[in-house]
PDB file of N, CA and C in Angstrom:
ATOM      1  N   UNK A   1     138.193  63.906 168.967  1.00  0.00           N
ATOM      2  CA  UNK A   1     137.375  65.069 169.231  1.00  0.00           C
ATOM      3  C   UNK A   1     138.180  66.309 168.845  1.00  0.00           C
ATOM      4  N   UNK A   2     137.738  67.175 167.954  1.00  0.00           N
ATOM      5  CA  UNK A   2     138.409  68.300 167.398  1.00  0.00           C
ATOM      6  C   UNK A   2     138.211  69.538 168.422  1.00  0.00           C
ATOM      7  N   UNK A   3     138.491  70.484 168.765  1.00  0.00           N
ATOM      8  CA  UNK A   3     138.735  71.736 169.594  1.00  0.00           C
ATOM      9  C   UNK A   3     137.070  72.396 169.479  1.00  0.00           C
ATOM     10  N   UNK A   4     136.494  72.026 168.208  1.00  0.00           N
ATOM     11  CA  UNK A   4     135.814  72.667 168.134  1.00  0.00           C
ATOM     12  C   UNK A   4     134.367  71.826 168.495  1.00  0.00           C
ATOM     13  N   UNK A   5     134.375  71.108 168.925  1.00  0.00           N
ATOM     14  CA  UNK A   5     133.739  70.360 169.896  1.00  0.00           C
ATOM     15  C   UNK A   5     133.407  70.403 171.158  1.00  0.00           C
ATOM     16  N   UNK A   6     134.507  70.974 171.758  1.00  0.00           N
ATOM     17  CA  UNK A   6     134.967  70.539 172.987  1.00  0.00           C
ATOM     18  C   UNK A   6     133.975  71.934 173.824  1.00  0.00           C
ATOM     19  N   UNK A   7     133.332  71.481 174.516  1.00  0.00           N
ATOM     20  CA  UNK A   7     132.182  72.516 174.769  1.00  0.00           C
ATOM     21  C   UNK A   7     133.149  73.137 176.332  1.00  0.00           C
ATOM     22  N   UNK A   8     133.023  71.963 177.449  1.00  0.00           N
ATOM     23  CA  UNK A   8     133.697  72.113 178.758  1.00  0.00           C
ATOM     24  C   UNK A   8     134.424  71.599 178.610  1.00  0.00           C
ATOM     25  N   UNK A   9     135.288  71.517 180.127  1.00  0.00           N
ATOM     26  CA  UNK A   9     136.772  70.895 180.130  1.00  0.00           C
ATOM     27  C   UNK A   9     136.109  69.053 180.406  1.00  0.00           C
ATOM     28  N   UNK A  10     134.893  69.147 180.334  1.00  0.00           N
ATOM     29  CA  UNK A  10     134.557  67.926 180.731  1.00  0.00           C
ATOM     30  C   UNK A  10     134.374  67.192 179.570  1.00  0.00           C
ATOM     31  N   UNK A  11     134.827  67.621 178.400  1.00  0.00           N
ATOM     32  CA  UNK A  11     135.104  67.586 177.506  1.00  0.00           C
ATOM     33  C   UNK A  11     136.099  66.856 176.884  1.00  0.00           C
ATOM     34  N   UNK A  12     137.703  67.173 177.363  1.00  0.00           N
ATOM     35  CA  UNK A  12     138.777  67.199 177.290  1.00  0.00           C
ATOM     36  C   UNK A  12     139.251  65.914 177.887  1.00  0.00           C
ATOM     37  N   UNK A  13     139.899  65.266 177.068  1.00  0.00           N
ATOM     38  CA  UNK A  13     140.297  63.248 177.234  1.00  0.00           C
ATOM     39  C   UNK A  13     141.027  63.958 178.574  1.00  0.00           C
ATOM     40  N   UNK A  14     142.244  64.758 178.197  1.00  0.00           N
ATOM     41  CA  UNK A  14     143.094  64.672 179.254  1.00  0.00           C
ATOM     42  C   UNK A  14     142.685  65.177 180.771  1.00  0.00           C
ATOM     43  N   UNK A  15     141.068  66.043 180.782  1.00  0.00           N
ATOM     44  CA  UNK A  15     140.877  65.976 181.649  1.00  0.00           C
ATOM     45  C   UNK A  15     140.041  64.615 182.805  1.00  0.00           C
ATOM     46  N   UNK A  16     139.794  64.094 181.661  1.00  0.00           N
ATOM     47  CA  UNK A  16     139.132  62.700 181.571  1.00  0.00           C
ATOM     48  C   UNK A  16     140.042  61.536 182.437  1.00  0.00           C
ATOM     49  N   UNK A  17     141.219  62.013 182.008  1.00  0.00           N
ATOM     50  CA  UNK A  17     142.030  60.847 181.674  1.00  0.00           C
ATOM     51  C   UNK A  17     142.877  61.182 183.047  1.00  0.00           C
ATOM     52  N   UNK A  18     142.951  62.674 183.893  1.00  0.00           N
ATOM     53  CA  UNK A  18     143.073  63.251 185.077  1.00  0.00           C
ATOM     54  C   UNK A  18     142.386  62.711 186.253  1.00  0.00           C
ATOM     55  N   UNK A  19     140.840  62.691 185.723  1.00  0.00           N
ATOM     56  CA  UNK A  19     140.337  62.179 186.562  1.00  0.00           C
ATOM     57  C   UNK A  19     140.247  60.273 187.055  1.00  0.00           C
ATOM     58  N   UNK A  20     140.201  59.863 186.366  1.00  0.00           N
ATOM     59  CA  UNK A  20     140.645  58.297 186.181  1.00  0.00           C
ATOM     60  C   UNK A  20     142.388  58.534 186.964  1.00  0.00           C
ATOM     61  N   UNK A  21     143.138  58.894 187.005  1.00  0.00           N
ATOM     62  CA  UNK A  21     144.300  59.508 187.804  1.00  0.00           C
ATOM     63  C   UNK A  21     144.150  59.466 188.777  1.00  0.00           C
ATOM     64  N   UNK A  22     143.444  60.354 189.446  1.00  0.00           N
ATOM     65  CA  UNK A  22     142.632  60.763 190.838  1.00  0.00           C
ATOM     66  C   UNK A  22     142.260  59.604 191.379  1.00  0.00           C
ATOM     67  N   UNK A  23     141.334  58.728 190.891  1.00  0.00           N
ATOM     68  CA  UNK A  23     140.782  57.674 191.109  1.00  0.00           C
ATOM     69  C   UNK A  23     141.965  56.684 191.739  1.00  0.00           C
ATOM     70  N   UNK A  24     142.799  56.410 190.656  1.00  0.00           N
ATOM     71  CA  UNK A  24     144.048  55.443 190.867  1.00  0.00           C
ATOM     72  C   UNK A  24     145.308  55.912 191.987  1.00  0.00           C
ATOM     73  N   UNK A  25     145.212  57.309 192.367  1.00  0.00           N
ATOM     74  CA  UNK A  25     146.107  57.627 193.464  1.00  0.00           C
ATOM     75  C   UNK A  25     145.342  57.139 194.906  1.00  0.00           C
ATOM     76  N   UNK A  26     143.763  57.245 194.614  1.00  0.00           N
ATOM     77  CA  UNK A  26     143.000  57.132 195.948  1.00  0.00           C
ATOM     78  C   UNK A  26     143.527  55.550 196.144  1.00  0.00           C
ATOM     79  N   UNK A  27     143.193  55.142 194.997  1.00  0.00           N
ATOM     80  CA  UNK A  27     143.069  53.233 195.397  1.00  0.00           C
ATOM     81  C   UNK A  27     144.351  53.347 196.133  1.00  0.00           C
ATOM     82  N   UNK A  28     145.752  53.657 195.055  1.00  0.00           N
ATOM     83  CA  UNK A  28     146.881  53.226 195.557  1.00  0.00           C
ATOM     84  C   UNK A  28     147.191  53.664 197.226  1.00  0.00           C
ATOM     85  N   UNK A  29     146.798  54.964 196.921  1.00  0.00           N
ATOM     86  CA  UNK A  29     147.329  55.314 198.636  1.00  0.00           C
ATOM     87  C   UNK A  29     146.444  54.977 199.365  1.00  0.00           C
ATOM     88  N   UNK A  30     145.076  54.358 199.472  1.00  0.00           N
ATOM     89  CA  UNK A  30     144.464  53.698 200.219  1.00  0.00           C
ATOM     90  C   UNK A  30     145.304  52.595 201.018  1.00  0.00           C
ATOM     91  N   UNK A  31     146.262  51.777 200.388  1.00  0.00           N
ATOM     92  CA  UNK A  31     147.124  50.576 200.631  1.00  0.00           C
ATOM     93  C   UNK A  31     148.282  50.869 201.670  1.00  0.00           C
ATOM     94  N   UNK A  32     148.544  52.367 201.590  1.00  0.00           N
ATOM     95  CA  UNK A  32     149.742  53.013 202.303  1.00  0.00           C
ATOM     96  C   UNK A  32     149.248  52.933 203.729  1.00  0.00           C
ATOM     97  N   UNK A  33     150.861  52.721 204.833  1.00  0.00           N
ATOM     98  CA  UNK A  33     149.956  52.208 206.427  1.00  0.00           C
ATOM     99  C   UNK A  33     149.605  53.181 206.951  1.00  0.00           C
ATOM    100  N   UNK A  34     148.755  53.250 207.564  1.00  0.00           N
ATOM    101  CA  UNK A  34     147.780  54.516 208.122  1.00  0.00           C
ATOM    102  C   UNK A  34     148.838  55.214 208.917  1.00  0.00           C
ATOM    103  N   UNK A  35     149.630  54.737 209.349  1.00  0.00           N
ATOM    104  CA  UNK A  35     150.864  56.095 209.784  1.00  0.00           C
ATOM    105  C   UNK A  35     151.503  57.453 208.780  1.00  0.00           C
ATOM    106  N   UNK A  36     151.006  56.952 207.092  1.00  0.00           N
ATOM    107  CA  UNK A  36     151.004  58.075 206.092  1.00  0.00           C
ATOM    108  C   UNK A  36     149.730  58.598 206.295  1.00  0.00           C
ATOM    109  N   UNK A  37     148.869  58.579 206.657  1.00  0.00           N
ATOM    110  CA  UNK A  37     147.348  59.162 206.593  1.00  0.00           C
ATOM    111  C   UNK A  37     147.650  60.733 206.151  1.00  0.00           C
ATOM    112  N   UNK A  38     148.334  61.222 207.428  1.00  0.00           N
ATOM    113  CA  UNK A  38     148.702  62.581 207.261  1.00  0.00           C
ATOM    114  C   UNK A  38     150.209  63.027 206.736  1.00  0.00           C
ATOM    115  N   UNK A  39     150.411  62.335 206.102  1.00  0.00           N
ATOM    116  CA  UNK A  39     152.183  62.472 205.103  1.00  0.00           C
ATOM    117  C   UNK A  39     151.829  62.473 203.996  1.00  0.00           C
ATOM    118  N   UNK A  40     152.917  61.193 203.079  1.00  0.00           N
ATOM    119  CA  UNK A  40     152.644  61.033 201.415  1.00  0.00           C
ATOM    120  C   UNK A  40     151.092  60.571 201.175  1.00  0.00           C
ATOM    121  N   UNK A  41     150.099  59.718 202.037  1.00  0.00           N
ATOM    122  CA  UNK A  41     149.062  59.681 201.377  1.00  0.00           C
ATOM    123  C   UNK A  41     148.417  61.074 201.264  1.00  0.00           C
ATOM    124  N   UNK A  42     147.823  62.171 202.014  1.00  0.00           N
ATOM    125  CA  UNK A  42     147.633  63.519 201.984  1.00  0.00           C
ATOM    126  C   UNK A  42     148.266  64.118 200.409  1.00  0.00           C
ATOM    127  N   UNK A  43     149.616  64.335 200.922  1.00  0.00           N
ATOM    128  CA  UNK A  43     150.370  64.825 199.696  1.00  0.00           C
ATOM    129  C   UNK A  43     149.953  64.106 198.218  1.00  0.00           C
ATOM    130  N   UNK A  44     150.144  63.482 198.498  1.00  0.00           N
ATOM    131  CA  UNK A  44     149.580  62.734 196.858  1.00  0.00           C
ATOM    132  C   UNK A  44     148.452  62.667 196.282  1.00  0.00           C
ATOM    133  N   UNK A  45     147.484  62.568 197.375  1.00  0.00           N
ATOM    134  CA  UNK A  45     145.966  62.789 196.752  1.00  0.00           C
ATOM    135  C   UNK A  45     145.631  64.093 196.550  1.00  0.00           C
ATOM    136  N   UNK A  46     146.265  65.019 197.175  1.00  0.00           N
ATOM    137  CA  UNK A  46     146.178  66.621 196.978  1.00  0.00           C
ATOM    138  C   UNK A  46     146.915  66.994 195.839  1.00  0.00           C
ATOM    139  N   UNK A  47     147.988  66.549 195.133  1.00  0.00           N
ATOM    140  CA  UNK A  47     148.769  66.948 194.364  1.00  0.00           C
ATOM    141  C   UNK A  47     148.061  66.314 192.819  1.00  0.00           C
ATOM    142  N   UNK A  48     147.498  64.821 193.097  1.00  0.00           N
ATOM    143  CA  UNK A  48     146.445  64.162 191.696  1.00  0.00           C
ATOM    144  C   UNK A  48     145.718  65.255 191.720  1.00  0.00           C
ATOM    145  N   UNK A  49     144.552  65.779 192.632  1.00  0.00           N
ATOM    146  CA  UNK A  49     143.568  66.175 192.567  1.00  0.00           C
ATOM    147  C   UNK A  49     143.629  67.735 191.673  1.00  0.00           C
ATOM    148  N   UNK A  50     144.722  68.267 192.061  1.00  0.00           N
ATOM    149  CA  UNK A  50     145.428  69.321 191.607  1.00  0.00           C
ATOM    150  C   UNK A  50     145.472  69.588 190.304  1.00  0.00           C
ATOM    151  N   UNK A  51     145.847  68.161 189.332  1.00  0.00           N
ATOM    152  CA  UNK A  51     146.352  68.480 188.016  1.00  0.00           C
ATOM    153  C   UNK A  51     144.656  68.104 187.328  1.00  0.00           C
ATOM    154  N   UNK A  52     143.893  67.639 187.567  1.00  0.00           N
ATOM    155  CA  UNK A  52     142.358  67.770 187.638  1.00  0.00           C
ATOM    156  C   UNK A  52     141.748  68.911 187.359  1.00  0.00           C
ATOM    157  N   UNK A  53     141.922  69.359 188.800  1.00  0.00           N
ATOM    158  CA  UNK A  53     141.440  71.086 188.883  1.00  0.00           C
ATOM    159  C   UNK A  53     141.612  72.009 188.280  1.00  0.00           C
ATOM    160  N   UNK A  54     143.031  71.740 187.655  1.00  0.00           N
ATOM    161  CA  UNK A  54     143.846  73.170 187.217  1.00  0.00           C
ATOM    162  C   UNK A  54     143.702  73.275 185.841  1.00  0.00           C
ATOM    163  N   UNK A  55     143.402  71.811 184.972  1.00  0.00           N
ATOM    164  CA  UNK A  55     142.545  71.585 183.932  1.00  0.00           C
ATOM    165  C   UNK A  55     141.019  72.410 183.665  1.00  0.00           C
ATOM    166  N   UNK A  56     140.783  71.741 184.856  1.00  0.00           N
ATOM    167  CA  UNK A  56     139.233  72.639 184.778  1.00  0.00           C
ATOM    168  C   UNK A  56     139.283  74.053 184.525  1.00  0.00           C
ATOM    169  N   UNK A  57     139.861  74.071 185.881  1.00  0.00           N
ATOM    170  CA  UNK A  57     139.833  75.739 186.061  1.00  0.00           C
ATOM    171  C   UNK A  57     140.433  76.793 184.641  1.00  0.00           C
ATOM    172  N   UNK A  58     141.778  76.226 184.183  1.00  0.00           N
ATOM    173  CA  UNK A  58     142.402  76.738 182.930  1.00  0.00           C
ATOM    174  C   UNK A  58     140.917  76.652 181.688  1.00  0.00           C
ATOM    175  N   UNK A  59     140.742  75.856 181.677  1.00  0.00           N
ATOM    176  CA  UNK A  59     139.790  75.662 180.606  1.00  0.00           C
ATOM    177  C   UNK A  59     138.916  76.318 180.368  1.00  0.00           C
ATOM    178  N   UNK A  60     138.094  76.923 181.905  1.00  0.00           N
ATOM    179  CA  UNK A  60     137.154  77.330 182.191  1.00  0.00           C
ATOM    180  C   UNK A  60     137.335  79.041 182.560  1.00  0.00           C
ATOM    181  N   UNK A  61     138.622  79.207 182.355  1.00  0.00           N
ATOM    182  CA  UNK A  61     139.154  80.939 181.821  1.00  0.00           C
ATOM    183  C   UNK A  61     138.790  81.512 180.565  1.00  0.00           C
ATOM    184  N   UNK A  62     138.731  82.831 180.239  1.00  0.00           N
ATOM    185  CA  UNK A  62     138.755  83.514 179.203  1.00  0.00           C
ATOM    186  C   UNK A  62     139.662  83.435 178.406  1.00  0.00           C
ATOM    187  N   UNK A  63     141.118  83.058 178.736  1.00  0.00           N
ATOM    188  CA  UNK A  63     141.781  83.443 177.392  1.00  0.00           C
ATOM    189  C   UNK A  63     142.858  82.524 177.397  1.00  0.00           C
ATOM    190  N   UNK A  64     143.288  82.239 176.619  1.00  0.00           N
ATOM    191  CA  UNK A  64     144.330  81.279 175.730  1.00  0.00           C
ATOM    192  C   UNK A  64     145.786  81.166 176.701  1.00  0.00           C
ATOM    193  N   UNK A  65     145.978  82.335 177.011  1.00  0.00           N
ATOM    194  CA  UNK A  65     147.170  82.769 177.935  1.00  0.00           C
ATOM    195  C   UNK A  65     147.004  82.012 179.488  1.00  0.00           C
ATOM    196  N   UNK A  66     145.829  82.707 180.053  1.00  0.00           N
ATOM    197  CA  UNK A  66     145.707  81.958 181.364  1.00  0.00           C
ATOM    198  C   UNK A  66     145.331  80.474 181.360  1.00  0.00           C
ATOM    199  N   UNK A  67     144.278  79.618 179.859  1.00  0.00           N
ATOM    200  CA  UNK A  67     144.594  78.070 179.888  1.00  0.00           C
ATOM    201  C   UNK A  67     145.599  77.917 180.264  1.00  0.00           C
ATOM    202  N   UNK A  68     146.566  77.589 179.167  1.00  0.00           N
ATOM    203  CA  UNK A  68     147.862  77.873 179.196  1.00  0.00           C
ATOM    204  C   UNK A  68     148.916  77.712 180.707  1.00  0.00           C
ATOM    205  N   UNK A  69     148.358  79.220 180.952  1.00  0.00           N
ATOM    206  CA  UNK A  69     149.031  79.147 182.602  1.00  0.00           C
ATOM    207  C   UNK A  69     148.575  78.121 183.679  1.00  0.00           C
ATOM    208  N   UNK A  70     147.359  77.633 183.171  1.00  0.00           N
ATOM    209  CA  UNK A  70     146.720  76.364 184.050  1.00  0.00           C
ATOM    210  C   UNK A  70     147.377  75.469 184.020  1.00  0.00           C
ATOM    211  N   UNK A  71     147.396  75.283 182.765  1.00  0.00           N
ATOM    212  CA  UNK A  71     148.047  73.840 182.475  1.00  0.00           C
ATOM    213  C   UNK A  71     149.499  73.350 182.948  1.00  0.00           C
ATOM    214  N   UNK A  72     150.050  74.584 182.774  1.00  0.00           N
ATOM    215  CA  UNK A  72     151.511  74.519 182.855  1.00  0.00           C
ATOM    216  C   UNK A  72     151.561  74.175 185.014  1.00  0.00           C
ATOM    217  N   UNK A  73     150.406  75.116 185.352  1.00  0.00           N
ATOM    218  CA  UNK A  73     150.560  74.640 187.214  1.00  0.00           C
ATOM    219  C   UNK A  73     149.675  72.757 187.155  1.00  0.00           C
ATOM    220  N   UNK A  74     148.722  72.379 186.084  1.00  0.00           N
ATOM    221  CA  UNK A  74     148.744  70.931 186.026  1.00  0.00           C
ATOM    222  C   UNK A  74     149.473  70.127 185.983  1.00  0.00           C
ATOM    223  N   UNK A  75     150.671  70.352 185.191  1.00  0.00           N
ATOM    224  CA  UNK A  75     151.923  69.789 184.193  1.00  0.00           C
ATOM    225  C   UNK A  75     152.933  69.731 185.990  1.00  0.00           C
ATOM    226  N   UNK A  76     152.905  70.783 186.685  1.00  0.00           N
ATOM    227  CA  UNK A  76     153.536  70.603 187.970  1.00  0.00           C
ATOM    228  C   UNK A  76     153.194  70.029 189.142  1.00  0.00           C
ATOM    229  N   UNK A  77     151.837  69.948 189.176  1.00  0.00           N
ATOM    230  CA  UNK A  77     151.116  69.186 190.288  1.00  0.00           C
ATOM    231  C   UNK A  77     151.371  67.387 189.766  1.00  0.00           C
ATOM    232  N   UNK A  78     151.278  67.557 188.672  1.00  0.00           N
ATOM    233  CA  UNK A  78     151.686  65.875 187.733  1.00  0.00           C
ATOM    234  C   UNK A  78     152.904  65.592 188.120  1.00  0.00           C
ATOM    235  N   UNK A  79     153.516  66.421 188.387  1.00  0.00           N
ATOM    236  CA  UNK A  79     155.437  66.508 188.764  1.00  0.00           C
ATOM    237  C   UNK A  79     155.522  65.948 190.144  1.00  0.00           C
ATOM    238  N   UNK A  80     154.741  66.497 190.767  1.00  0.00           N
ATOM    239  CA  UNK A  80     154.085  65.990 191.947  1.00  0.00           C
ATOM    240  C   UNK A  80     154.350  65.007 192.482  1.00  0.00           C
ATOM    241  N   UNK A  81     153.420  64.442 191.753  1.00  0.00           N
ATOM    242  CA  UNK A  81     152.502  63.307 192.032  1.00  0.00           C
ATOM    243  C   UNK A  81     153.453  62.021 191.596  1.00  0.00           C
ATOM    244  N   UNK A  82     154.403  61.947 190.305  1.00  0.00           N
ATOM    245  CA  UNK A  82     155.259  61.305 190.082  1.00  0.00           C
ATOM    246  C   UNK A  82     156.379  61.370 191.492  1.00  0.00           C
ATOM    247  N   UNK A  83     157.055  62.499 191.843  1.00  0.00           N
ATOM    248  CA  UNK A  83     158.161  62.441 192.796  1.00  0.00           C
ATOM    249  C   UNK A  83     157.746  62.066 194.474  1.00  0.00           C
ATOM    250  N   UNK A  84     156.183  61.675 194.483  1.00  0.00           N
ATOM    251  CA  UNK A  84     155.755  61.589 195.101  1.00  0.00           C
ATOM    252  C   UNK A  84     155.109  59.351 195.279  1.00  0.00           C
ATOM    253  N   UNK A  85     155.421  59.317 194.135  1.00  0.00           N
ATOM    254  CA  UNK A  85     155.369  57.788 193.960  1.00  0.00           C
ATOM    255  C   UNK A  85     156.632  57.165 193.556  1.00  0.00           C
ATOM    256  N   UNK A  86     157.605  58.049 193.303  1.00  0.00           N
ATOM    257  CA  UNK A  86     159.088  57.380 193.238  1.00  0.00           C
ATOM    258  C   UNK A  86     158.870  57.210 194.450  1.00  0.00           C
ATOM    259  N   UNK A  87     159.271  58.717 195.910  1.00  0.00           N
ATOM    260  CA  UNK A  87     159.323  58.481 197.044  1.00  0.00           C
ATOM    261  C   UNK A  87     158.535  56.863 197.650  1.00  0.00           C
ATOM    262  N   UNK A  88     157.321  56.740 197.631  1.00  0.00           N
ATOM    263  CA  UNK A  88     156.257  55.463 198.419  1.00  0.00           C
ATOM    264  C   UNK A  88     156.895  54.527 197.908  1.00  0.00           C
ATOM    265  N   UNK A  89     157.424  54.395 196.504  1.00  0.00           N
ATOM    266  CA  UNK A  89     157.878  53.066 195.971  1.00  0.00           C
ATOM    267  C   UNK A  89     159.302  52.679 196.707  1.00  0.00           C
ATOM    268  N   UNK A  90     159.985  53.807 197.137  1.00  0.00           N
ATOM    269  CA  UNK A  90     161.478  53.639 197.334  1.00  0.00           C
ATOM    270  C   UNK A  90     161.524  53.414 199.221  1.00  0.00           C
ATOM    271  N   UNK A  91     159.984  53.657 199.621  1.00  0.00           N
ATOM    272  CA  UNK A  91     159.536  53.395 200.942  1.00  0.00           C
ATOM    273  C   UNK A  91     159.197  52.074 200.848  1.00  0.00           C
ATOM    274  N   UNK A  92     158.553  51.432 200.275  1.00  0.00           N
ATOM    275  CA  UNK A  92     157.957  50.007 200.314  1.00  0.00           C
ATOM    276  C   UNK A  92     156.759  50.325 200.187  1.00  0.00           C
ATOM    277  N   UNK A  93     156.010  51.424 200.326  1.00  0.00           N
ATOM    278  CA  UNK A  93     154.809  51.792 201.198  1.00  0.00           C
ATOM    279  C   UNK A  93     153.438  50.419 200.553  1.00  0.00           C
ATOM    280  N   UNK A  94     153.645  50.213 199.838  1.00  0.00           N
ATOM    281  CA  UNK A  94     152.968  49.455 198.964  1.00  0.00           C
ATOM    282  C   UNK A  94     153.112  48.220 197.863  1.00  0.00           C
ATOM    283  N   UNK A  95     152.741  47.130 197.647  1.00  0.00           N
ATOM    284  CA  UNK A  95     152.913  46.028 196.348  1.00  0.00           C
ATOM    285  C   UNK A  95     153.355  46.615 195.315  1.00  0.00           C
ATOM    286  N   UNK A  96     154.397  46.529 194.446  1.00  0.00           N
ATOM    287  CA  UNK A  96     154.588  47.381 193.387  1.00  0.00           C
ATOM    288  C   UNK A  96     153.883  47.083 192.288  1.00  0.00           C
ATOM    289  N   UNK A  97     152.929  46.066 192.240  1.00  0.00           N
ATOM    290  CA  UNK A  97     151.867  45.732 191.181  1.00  0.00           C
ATOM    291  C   UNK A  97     150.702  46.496 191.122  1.00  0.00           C
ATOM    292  N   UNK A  98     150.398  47.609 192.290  1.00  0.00           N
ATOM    293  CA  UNK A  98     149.855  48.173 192.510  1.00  0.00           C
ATOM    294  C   UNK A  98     149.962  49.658 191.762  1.00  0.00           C
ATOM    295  N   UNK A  99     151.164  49.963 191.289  1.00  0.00           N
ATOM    296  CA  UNK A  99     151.891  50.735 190.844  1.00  0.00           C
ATOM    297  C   UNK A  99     151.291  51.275 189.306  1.00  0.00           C
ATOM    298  N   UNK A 100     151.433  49.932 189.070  1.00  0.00           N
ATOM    299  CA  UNK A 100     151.288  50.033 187.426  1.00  0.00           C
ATOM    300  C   UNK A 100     150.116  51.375 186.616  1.00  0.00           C
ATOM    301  N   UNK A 101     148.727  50.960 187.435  1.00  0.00           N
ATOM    302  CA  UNK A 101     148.198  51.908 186.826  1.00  0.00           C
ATOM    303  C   UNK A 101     148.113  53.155 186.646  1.00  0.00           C
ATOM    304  N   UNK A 102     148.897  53.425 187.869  1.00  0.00           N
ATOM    305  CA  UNK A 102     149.639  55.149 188.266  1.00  0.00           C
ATOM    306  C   UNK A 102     150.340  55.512 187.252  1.00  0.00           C
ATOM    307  N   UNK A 103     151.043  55.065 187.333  1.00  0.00           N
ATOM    308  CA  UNK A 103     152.225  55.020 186.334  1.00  0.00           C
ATOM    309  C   UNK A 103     152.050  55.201 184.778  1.00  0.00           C
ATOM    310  N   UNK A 104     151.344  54.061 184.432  1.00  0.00           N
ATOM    311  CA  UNK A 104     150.371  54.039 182.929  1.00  0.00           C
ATOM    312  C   UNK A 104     149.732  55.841 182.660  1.00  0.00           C
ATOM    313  N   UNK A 105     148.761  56.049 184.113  1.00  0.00           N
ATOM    314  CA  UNK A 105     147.711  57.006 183.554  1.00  0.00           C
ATOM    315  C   UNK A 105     148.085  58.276 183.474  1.00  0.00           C
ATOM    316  N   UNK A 106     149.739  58.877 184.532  1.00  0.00           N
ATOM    317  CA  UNK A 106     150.481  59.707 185.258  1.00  0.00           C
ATOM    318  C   UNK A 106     151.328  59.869 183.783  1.00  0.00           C
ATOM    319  N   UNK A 107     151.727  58.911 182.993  1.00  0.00           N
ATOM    320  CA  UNK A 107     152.519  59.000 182.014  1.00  0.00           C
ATOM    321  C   UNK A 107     151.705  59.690 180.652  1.00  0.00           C
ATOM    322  N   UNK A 108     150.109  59.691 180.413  1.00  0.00           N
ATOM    323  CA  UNK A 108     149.435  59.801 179.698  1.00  0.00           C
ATOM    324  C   UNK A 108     148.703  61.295 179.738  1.00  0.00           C
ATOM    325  N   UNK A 109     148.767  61.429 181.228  1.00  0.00           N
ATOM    326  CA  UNK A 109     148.207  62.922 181.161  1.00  0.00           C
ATOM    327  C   UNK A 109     149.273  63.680 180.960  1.00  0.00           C
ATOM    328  N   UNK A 110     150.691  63.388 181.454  1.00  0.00           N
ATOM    329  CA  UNK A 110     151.615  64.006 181.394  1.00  0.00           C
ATOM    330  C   UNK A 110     151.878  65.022 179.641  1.00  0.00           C
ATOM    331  N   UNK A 111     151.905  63.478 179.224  1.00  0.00           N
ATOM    332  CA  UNK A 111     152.249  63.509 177.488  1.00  0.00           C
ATOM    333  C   UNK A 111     150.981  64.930 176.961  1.00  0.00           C
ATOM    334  N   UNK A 112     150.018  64.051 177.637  1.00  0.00           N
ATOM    335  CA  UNK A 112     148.863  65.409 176.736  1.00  0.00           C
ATOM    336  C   UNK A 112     148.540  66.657 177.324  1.00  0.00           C
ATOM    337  N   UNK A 113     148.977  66.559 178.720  1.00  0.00           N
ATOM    338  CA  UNK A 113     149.791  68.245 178.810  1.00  0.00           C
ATOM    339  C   UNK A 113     150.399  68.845 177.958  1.00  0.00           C
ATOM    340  N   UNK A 114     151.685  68.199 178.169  1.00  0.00           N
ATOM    341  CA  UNK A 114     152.626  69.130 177.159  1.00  0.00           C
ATOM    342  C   UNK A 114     152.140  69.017 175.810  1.00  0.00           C
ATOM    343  N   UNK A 115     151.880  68.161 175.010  1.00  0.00           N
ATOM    344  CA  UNK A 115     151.213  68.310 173.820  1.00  0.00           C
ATOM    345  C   UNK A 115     149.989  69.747 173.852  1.00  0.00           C
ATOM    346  N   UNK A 116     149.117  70.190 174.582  1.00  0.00           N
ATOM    347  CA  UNK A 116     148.525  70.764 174.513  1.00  0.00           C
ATOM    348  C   UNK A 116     148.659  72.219 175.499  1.00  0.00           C
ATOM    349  N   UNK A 117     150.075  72.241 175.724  1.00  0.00           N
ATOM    350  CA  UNK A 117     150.769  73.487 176.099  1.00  0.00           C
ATOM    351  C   UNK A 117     151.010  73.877 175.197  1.00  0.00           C
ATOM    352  N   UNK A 118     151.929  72.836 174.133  1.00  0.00           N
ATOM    353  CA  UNK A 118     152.714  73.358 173.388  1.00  0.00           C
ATOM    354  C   UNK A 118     152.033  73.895 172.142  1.00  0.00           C
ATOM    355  N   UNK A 119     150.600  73.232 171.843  1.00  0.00           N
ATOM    356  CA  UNK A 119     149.962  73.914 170.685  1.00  0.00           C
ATOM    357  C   UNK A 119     149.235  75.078 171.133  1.00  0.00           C
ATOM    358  N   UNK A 120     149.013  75.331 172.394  1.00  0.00           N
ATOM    359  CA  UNK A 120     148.425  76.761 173.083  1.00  0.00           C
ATOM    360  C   UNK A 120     149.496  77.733 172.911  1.00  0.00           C
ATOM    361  N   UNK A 121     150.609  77.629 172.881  1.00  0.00           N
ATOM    362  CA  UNK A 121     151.672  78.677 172.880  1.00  0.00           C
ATOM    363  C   UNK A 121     151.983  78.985 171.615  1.00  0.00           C
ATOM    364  N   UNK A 122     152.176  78.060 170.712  1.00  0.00           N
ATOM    365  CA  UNK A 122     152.513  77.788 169.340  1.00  0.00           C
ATOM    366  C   UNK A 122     151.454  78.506 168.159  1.00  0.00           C
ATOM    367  N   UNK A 123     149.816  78.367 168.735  1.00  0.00           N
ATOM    368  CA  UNK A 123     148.884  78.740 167.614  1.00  0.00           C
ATOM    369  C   UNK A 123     148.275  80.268 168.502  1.00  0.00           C
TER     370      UNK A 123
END
């Protein structure tokens, strides 16, 4: 899909690909023992949901500069959300097979963040 396509952010793989994210933090921290209810599960589903939003919201600005500035607070909520599943993993909190798809989808939005920081700053 070329730029000039891309009507909304609903549009946008990586916001796509954010939300499928979202999805996979709920499953995973669903598994976490209800004594996280209000700890890392909270934190983590607030911090996925985050790099989602901030997509949207950037996208859904006037100008190139404030995308941009979205993305870059997405690119940190993603920061998140990773130091936030080292932590559960280094807890037990969960099967580490469970892991995988976090990991996979967390690694993918990551990449097309910065890929699409870097051509917002660049062009």
């Amino acid at each position: 899909m070329t730029t000039a396509t891309i009507a909304t952010y609903r549009d946008l793989i990586v916001w796509q690909r954010a939300i499928e994210l979202v999805e996979a933090v709920y499953k995973l921290s669903g598994h976490f023992p209800d004594d996280e209810r209000f700890g890392l599960t909270s934190q983590i589903r607030r911090a996925a949901v985050s790099v989602a939003s901030n997509i949207a919201e950037g996208k859904s600005r006037g100008t190139r500069k404030e995308y941009r500035q979205f993305l870059v607070i997405a690119y940190g909520s993603g920061a998140e959300v990773e130091t936030q599943v080292v932590i559960s993993k280094k807890l037990h909190l969960t099967n580490d097979a469970n892991y995988t798809h976090v990991d996979l989808l967390l690694n993918e939005v990551m990449k097309m963040l910065r890929a699409l920081m870097y051509r917002l700053k660049t062009s």
